[in-house]
N, C-alpha and C. Protein backbone atom coordinates (compact mmCIF):
# COMPACT_ATOMS: atom_id res chain seq x y z
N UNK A 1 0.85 -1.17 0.00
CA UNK A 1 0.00 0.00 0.00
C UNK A 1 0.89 1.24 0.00
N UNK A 2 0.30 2.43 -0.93
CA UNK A 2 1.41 3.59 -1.03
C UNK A 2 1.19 4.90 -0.15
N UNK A 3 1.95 5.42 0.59
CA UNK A 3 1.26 6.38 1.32
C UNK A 3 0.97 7.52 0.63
N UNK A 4 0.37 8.36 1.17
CA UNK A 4 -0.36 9.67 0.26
C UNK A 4 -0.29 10.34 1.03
N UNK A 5 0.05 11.84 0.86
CA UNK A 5 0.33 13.18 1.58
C UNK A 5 -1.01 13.81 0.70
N UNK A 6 -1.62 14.96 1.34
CA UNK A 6 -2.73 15.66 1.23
C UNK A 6 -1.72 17.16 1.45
N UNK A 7 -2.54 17.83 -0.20
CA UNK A 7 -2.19 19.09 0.02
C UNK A 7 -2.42 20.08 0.90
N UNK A 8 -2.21 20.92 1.51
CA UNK A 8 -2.98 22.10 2.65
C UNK A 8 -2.92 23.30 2.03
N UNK A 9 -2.28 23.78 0.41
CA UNK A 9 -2.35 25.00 0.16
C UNK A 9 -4.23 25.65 -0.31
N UNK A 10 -4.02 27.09 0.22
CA UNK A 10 -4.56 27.73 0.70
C UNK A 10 -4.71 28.80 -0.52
N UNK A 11 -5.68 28.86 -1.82
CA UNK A 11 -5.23 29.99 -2.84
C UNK A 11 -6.81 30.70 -2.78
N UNK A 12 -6.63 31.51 -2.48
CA UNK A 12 -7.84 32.44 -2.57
C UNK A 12 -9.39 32.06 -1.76
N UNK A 13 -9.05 31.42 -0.68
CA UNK A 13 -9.55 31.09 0.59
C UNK A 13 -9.92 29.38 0.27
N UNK A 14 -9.60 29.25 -0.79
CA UNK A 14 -10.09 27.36 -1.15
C UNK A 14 -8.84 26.53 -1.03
N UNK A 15 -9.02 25.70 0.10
CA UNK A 15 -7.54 24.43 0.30
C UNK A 15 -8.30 23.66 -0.72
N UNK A 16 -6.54 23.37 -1.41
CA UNK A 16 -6.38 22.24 -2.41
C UNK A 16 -7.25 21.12 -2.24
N UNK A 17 -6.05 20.70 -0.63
CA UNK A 17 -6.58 19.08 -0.63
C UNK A 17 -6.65 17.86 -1.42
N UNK A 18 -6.01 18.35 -2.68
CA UNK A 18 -5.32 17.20 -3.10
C UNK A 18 -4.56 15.62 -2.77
N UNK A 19 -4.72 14.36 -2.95
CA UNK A 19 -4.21 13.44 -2.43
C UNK A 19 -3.20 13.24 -3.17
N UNK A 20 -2.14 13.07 -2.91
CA UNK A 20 -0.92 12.35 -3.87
C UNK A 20 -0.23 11.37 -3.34
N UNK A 21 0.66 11.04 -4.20
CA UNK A 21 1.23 9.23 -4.30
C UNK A 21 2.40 9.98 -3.00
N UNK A 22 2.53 9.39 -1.90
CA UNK A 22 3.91 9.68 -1.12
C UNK A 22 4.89 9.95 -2.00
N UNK A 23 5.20 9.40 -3.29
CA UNK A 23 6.55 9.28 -3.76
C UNK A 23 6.95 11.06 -4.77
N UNK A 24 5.60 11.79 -4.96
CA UNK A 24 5.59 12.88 -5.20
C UNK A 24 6.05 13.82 -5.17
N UNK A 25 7.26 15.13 -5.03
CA UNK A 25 7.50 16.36 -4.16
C UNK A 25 6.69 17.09 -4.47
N UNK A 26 5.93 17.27 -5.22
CA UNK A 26 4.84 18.11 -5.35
C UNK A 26 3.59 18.29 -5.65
N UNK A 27 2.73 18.63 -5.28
CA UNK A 27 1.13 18.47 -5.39
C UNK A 27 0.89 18.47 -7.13
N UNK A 28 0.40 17.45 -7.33
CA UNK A 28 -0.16 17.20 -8.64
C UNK A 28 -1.26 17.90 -9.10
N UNK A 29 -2.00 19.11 -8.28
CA UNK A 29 -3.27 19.64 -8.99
C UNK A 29 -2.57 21.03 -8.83
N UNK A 30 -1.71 21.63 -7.38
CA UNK A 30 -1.26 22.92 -7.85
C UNK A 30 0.16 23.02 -7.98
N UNK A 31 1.22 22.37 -7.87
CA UNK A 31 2.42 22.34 -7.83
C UNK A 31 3.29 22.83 -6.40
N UNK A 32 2.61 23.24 -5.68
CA UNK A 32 2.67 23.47 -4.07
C UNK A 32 4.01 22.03 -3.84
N UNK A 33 5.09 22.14 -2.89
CA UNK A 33 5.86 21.53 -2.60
C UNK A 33 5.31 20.39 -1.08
N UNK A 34 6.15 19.54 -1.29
CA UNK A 34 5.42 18.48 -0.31
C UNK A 34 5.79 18.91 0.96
N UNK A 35 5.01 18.68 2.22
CA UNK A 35 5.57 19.80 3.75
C UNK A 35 7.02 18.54 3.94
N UNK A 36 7.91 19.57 4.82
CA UNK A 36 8.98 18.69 5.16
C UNK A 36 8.26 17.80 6.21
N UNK A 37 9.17 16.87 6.45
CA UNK A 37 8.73 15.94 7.86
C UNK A 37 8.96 16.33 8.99
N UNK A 38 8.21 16.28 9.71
CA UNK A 38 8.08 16.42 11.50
C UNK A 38 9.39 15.78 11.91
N UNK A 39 10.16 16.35 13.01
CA UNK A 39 10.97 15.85 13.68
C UNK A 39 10.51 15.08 15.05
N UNK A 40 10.37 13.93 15.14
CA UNK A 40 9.11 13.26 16.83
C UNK A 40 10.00 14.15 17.64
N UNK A 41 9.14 14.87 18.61
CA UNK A 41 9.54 15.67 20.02
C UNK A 41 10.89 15.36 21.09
N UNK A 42 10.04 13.63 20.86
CA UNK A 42 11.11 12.93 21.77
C UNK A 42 13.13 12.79 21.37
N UNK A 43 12.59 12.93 19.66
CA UNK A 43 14.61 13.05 19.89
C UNK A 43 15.12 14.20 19.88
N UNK A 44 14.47 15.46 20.48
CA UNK A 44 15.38 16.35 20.38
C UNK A 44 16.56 15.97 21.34
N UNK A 45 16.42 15.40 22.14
CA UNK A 45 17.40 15.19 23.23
C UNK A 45 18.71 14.83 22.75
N UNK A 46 18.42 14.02 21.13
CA UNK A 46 19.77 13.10 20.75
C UNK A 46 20.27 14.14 20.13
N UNK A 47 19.67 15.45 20.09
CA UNK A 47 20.82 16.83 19.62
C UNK A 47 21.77 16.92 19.91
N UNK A 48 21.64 16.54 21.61
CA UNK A 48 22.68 17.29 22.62
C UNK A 48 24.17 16.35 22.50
N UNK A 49 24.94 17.20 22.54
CA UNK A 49 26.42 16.25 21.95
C UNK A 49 26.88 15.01 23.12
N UNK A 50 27.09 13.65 22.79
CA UNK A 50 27.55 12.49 23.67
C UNK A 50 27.86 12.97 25.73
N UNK A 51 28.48 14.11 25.20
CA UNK A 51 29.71 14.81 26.74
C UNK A 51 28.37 14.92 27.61
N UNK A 52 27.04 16.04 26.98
CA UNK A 52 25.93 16.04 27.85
C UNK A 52 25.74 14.84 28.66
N UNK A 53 25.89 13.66 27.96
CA UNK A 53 24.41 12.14 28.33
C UNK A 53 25.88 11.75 29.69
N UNK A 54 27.33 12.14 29.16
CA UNK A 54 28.13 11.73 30.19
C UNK A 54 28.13 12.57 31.50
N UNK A 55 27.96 13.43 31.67
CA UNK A 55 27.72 14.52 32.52
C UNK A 55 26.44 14.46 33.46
N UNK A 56 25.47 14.15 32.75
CA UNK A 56 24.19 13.22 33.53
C UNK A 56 24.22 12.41 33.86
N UNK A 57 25.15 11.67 33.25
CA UNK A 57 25.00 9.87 34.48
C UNK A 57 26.14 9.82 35.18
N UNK A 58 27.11 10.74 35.24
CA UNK A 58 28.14 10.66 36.21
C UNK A 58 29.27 9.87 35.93
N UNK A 59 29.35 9.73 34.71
CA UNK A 59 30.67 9.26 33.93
C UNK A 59 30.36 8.77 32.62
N UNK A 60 31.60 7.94 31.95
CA UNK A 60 31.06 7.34 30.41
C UNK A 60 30.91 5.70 31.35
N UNK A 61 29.91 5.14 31.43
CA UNK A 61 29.58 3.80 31.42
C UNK A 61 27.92 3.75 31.86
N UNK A 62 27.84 2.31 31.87
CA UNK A 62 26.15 2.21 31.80
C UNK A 62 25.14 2.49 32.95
N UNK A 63 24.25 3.01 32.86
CA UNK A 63 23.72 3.72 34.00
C UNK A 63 22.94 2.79 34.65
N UNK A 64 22.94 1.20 34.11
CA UNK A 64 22.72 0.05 34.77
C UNK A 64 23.16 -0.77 35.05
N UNK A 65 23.77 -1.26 34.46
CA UNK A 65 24.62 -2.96 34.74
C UNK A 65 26.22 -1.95 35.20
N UNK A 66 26.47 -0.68 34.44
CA UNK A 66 27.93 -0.41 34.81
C UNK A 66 28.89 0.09 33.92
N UNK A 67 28.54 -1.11 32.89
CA UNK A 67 29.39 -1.71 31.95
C UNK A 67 29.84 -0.28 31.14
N UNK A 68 31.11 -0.30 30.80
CA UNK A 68 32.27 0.46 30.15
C UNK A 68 32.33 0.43 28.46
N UNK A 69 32.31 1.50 27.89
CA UNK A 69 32.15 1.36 26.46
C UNK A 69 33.18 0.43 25.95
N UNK A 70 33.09 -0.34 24.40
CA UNK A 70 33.88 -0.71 24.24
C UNK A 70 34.70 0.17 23.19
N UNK A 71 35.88 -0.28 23.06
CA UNK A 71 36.67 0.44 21.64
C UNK A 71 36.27 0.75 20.79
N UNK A 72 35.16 -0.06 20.45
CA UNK A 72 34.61 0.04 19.04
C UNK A 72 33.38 0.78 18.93
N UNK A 73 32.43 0.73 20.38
CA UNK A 73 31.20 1.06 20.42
C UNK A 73 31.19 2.14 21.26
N UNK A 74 30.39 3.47 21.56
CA UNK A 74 29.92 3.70 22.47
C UNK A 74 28.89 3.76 23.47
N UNK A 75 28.46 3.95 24.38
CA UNK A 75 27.17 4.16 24.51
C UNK A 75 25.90 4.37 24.23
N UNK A 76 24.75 3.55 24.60
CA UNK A 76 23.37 4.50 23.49
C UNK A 76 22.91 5.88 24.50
N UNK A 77 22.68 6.72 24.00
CA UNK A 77 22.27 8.01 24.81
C UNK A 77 20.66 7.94 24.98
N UNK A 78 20.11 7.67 26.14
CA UNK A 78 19.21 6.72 26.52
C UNK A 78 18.24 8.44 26.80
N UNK A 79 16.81 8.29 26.67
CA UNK A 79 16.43 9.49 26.34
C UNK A 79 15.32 9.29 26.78
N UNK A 80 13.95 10.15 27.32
CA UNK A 80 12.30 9.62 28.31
C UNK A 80 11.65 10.01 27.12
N UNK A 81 11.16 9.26 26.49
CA UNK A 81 10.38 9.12 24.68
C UNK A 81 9.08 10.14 25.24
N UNK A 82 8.68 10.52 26.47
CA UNK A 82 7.59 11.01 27.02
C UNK A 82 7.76 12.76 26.57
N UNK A 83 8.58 12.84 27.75
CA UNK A 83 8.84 14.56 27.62
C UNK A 83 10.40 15.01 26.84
N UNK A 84 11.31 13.70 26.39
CA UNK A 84 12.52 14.17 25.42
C UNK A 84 13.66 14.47 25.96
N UNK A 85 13.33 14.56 27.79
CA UNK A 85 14.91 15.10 28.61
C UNK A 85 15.76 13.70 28.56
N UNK A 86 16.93 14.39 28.73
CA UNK A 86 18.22 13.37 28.25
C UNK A 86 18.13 12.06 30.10
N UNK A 87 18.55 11.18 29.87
CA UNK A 87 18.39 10.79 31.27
C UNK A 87 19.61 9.91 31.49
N UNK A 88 20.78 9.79 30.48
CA UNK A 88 21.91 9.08 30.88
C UNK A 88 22.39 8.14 29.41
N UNK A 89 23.45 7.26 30.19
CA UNK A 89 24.20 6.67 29.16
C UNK A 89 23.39 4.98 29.21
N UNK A 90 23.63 4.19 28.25
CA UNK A 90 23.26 2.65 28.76
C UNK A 90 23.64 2.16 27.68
N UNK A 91 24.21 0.62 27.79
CA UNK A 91 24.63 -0.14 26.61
C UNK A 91 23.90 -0.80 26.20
N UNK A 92 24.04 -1.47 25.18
CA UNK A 92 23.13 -1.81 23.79
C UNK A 92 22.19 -2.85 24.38
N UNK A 93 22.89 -3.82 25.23
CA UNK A 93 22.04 -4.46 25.91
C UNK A 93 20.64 -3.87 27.29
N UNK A 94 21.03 -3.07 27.54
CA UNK A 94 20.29 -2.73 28.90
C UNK A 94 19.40 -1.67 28.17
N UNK A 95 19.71 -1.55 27.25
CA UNK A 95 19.08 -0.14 26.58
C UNK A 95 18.06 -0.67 25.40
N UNK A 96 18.29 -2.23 24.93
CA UNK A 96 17.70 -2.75 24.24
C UNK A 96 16.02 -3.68 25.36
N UNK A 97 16.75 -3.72 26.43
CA UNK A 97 15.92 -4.31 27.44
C UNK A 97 15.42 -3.58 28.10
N UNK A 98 15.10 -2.50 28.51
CA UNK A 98 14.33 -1.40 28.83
C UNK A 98 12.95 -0.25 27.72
N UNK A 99 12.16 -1.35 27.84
CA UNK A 99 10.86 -0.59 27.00
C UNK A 99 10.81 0.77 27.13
N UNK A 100 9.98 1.55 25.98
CA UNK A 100 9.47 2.38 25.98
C UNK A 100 8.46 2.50 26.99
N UNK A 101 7.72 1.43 27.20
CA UNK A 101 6.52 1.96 27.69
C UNK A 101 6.51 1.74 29.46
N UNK A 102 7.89 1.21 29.49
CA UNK A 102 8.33 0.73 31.19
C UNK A 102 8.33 2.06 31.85
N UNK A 103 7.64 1.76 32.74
CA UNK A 103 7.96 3.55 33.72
C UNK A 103 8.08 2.50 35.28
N UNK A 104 8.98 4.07 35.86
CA UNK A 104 9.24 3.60 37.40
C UNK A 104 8.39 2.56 38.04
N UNK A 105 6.97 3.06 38.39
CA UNK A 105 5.80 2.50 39.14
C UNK A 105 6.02 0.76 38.46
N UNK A 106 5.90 0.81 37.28
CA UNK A 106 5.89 -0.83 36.39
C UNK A 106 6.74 -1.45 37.02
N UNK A 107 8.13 -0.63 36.73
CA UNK A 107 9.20 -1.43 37.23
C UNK A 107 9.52 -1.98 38.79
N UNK A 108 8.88 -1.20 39.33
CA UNK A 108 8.70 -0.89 41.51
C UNK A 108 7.83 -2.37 41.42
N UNK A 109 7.03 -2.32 40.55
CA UNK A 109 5.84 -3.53 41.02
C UNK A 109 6.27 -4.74 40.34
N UNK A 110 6.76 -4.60 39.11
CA UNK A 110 7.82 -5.70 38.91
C UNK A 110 8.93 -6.35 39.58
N UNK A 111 9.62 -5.79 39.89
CA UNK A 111 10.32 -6.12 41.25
C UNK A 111 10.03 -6.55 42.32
N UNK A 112 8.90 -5.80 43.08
CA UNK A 112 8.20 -6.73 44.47
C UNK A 112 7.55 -7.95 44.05
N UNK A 113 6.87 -8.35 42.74
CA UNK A 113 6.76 -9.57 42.05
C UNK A 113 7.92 -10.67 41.83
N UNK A 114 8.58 -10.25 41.45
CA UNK A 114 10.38 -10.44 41.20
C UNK A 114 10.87 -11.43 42.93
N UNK A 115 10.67 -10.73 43.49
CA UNK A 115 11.29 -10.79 45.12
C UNK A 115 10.51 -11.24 45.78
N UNK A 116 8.96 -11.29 45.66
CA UNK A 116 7.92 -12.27 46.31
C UNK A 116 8.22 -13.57 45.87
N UNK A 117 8.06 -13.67 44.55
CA UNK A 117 8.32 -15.10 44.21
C UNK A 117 9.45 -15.83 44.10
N UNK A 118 10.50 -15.56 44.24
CA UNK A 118 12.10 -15.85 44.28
C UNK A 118 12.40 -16.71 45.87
C-alpha cells in the first residue's frame, strides 16, 4: 500500500486538498511543494552532543549494569520518549531491554513480584 500526503495550500480562501502518491515532491493539482517531515519531540534530546548524556549519568559507562564502552562502540544516549529530557548513558544491551513503555511504578511492582516469588 502507497502512502499519500494531502495538500494544505490555501489559494484564494479554497484548500487544495489534493491526495498524492507519497513518492511525489509536489502536489499534482497545484504544484505546491510536499511539507517537510516532522521531527518526533522525543529526539530532540539526541541533539545534545555524547559529553551532555556523560555529565548526567556521572561518567562514560552504563547507568545500569555499569558496563564500560567498548573500543569500538559507544554508549546509546538513553532518552524519556515522554517529555525528550536526556536521562543518561546505557549499553546496547540494557538499553535494548528497557521498554518504551516501562515507567518507574511498572518497574517498583515488577520487582516486588520479582522478590515475592524468588
Amino acid at each position: 500500500m502507497s502512502t499519500l500526503w494531502t495538500c494544505q495550500r490555501i489559494l484564494n480562501g479554497n484548500k487544495c486538498g489534493f491526495r498524492n502518491p507519497g513518492r511525489k515532491r509536489k502536489c499534482l493539482s497545484c504544484g505546491k511543494p510536499k511539507p517537510a517531515r516532522r521531527k518526533p519531540a522525543h529526539t530532540i534530546a539526541l541533539d545534545l552532543p555524547y559529553e551532555h548524556f556523560v555529565a548526567v549519568n556521572g561518567g562514560d559507562f552504563c547507568g545500569i549494569c555499569g558496563r564500560e564502552p567498548s573500543p569500538t562502540r559507544r554508549l546509546d544516549r538513553d532518552h524519556d520518549h515522554r517529555s525528550g529530557r536526556p536521562r543518561g548513558l546505557l549499553c546496547h544491551r540494557c538499553n535494548r531491554a528497557l521498554a518504551v513503555w516501562m515507567t518507574s511504578p511498572w518497574l517498583r511492582g515488577a520487582l516486588d513480584y520479582l522478590e515475592r516469588t524468588a
